[in-house]
Protein backbone atom coordinates (compact mmCIF):
# COMPACT_ATOMS: atom_id res chain seq x y z
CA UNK A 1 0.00 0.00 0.00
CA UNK A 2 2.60 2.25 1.24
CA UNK A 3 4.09 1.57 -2.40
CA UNK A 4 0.99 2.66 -4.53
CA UNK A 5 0.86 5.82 -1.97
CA UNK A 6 3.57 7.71 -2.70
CA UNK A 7 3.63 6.76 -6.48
CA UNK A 8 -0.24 7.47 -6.85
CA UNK A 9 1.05 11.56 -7.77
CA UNK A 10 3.81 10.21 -10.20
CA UNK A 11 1.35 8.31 -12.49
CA UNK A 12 -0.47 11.19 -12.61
CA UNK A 13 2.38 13.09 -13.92
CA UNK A 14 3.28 10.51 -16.37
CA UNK A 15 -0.84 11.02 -17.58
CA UNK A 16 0.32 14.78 -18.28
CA UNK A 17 3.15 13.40 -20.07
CA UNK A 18 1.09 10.55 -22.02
CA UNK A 19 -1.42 13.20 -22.78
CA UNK A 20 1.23 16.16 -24.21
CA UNK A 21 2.81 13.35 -26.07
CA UNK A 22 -0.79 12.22 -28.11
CA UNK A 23 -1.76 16.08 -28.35
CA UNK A 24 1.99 16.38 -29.94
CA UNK A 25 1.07 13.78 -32.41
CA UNK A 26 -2.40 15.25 -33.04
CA UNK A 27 -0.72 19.04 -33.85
CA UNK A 28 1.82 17.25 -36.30
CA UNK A 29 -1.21 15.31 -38.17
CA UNK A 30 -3.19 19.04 -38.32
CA UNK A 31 -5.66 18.07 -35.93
CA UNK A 32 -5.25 21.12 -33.56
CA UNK A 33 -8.58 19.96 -31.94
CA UNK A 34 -7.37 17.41 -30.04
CA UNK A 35 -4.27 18.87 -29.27
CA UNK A 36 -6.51 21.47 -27.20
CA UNK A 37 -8.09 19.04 -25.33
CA UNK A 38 -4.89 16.99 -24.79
CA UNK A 39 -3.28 20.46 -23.42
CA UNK A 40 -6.38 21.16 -20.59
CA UNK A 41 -5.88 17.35 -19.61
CA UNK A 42 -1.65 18.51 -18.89
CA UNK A 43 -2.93 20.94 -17.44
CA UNK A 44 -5.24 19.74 -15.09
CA UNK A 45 -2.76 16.89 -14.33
CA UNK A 46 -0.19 19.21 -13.75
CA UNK A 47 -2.31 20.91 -10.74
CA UNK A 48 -2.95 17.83 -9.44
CA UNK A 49 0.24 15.93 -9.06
CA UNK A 50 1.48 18.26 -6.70
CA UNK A 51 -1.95 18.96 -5.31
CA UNK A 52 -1.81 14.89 -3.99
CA UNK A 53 1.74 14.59 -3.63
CA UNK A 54 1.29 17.69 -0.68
CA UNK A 55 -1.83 15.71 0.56
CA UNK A 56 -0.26 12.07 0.72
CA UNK A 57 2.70 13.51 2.05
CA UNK A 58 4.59 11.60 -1.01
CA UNK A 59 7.03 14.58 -2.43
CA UNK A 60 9.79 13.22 -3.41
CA UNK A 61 13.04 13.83 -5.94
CA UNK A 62 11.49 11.87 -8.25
CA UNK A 63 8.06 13.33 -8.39
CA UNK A 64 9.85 16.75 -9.00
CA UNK A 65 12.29 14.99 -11.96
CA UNK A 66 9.21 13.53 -13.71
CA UNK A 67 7.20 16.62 -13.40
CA UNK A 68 9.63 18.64 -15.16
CA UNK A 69 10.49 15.82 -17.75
CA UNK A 70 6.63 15.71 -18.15
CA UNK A 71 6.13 19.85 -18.47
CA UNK A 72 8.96 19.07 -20.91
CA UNK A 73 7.15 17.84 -23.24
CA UNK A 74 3.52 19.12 -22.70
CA UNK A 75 4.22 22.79 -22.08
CA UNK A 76 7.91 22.87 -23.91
CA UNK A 77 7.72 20.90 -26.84
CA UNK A 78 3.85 21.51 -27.90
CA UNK A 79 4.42 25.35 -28.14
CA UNK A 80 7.16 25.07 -29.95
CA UNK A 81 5.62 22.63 -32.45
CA UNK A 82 2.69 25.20 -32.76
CA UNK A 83 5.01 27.78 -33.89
CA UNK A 84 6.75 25.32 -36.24
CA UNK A 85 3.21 24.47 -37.84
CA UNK A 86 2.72 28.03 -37.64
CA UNK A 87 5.91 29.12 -39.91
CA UNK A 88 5.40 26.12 -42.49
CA UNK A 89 3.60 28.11 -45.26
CA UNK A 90 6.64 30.36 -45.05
CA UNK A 91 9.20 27.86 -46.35
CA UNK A 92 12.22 29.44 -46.76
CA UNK A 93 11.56 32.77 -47.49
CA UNK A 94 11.84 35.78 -44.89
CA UNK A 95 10.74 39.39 -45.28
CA UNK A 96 11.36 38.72 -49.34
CA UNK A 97 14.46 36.89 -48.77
CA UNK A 98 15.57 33.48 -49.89
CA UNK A 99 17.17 31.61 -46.65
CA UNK A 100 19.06 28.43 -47.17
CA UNK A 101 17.45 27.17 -44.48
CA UNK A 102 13.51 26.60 -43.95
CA UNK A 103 12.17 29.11 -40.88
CA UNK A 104 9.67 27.57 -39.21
CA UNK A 105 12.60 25.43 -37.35
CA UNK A 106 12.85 28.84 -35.70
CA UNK A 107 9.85 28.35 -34.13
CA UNK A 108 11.27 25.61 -31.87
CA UNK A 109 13.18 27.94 -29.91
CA UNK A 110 10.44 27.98 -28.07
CA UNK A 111 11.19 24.91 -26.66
CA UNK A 112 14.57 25.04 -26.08
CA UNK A 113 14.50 28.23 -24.00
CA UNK A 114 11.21 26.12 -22.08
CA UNK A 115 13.73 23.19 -21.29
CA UNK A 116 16.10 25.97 -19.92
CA UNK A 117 13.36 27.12 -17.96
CA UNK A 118 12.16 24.14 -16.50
CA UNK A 119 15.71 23.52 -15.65
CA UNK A 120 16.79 26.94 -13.85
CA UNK A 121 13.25 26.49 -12.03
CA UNK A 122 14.24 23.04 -10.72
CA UNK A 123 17.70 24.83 -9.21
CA UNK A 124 16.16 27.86 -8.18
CA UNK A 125 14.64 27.34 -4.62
CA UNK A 126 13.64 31.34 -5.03
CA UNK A 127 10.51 30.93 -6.37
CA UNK A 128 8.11 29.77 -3.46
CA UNK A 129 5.00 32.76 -4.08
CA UNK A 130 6.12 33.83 -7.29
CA UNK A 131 7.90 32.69 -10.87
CA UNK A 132 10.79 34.11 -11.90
CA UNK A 133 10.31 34.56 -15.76
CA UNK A 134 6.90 33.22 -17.27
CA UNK A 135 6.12 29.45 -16.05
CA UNK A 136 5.07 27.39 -19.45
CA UNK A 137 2.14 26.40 -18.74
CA UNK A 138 1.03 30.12 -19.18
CA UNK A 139 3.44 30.26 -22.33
CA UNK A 140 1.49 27.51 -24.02
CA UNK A 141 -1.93 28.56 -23.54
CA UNK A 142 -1.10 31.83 -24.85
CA UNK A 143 0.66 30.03 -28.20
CA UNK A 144 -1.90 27.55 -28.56
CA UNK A 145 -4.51 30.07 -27.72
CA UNK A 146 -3.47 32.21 -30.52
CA UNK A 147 -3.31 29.37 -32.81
CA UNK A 148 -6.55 27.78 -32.00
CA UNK A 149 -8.49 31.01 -32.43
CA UNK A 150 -7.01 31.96 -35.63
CA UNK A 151 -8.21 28.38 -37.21
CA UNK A 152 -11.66 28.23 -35.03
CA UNK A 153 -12.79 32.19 -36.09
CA UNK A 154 -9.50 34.01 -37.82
CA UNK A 155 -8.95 36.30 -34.72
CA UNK A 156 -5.34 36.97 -34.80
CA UNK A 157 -5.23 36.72 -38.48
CA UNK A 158 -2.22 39.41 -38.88
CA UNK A 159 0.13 37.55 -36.38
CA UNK A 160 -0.11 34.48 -38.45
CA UNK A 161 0.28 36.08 -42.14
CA UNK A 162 3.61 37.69 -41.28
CA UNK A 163 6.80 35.43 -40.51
CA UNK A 164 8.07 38.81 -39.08
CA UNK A 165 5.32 38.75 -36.27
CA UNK A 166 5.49 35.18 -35.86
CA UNK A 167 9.40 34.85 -35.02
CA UNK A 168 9.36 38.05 -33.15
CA UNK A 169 6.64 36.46 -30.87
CA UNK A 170 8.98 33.45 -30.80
CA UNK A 171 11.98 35.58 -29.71
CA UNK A 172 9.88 37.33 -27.02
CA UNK A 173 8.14 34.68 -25.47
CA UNK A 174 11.94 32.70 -25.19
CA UNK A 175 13.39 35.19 -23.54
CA UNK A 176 9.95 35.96 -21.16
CA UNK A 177 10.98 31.77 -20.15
CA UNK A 178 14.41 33.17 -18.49
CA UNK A 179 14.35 37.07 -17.86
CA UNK A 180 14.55 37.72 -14.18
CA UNK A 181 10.75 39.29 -14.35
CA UNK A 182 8.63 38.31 -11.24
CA UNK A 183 5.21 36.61 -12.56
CA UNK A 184 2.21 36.00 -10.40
CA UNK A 185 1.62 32.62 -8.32
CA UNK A 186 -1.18 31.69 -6.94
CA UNK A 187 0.49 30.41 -3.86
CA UNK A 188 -0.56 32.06 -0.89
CA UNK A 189 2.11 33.36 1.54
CA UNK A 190 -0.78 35.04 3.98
CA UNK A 191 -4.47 35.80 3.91
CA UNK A 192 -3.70 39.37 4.27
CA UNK A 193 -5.64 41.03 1.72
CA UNK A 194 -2.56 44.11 0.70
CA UNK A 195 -0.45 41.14 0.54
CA UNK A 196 -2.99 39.30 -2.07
CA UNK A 197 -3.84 42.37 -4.50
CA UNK A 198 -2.12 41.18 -7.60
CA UNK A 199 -3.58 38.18 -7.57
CA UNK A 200 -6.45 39.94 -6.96
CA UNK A 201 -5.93 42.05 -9.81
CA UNK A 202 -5.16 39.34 -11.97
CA UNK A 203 -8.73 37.13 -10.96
CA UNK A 204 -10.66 39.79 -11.33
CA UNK A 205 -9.05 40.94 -14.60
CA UNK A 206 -9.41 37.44 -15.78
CA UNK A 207 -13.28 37.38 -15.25
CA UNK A 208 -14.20 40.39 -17.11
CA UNK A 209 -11.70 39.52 -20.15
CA UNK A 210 -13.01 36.27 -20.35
CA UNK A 211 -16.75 37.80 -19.96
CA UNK A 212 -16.59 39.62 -22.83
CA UNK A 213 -14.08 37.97 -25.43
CA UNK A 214 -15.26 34.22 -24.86
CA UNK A 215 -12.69 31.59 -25.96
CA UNK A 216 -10.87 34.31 -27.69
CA UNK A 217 -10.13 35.94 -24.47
CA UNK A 218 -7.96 32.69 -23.45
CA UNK A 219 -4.97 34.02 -24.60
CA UNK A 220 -5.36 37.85 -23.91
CA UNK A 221 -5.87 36.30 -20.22
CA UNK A 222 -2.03 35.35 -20.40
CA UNK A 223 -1.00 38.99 -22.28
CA UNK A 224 -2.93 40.16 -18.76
CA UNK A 225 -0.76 38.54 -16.59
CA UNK A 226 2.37 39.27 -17.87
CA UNK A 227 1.60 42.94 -17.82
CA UNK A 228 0.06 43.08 -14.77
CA UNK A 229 2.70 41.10 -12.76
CA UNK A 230 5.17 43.90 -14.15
CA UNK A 231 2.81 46.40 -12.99
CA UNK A 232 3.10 44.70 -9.33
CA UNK A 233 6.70 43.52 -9.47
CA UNK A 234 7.69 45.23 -5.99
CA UNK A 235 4.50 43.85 -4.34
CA UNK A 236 5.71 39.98 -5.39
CA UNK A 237 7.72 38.24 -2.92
């Protein structure tokens, strides 16, 4: 029993990574449908791995190795695949000019800068109430997000008709994975409520976006949180 205890929150994780693996597949074959639904079953795993590792009491080196390796590969390698499908119509061919290379390997930047990430997170025993540099979980939905509601309703048409736009969103979101910027957690260091008003901020913000712009507003939720935990980057400790 003991056994199946404190491995219960590792097969969970290895669900996140089973499910980022299919939903990697699925983006590769065009079917960007499942890949969404693969990404909110990561995601959901994700939460709870640690959620029931804290309650069992079963933390443990390994749980933190495979959550990373996991995240690796749902929240590293899937956005950078999006941006790679993304930059495929482009071929080889940048602002008019013939490259002897094809761009939309670019893209996959992305994921390299994610496994950096993932790894300076897993050293860094800073970040208890707050991420240092934007976690990518967030940096996936707000790739994916982008992507899924230019093929469900063409919102976001102009990001994904220029390569320009496309790699410069590539080149900003890698180095949002490592700058020393102080992002929002929802970890709660007290109940006070000064202590809580960014997150606060960022709830409420949250609502109201995703009151009025639907699905749509999925992605402008994550645009919202990185501006707002700049706005409150003294207030984040």
């Amino acid at each position: 029993m003991d056994f199946i205890k404190n491995n219960i929150a590792n097969i969970i994780t290895l669900g996140n990574l089973f499910s980022g693996c299919v939903g990697a597949i699925h983006l590769i074959l065009g079917d960007y449908q499942t890949t969404a639904i693969c990404i909110i079953f990561s995601l959901i795993l994700d939460f709870f791995d640690g959620f029931i590792a804290r309650a069992l009491k079963s933390n443990s080196n390994l749980g933190v190795q495979l959550d990373s390796l996991a995240d690796m590969v749902s929240f590293g390698l899937i956005p950078g695949l999006t941006l790679y499908v993304a930059l495929e119509p482009f071929e080889n061919l940048f602002l008019g000019i013939e490259l002897p290379f094809k761009i939309q390997y670019l893209g996959l930047f992305v994921t390299l800068f994610s496994c950096l990430r993932l790894a300076i997170f897993n050293l860094d025993e800073e970040q208890k109430y707050y991420f240092k540099g934007l976690n990518t979980p967030s940096n996936t939905i707000l790739i994916f997000g982008l992507y899924y509601a230019w093929k469900e309703s063409g919102n976001f048409q102009f990001l994904f008709e220029s390569a320009l736009f496309l790699l410069l969103l590539t080149a900003i979101l890698s180095w949002l994975l490592v700058s020393p910027i102080k992002m929002i957690a929802m970890k709660f260091k007290s109940m006070k409520l000064q202590d809580n008003y960014p997150k606060l901020a960022l709830l409420i913000g949250a609502i109201i976006i995703i009151s009025i712009f639907k699905i749509v507003g999925i992605p402008i939720i994550i645009i919202y949180y990185i501006f707002i935990s700049i706005i409150f980057q003294k207030q984040l400790n």
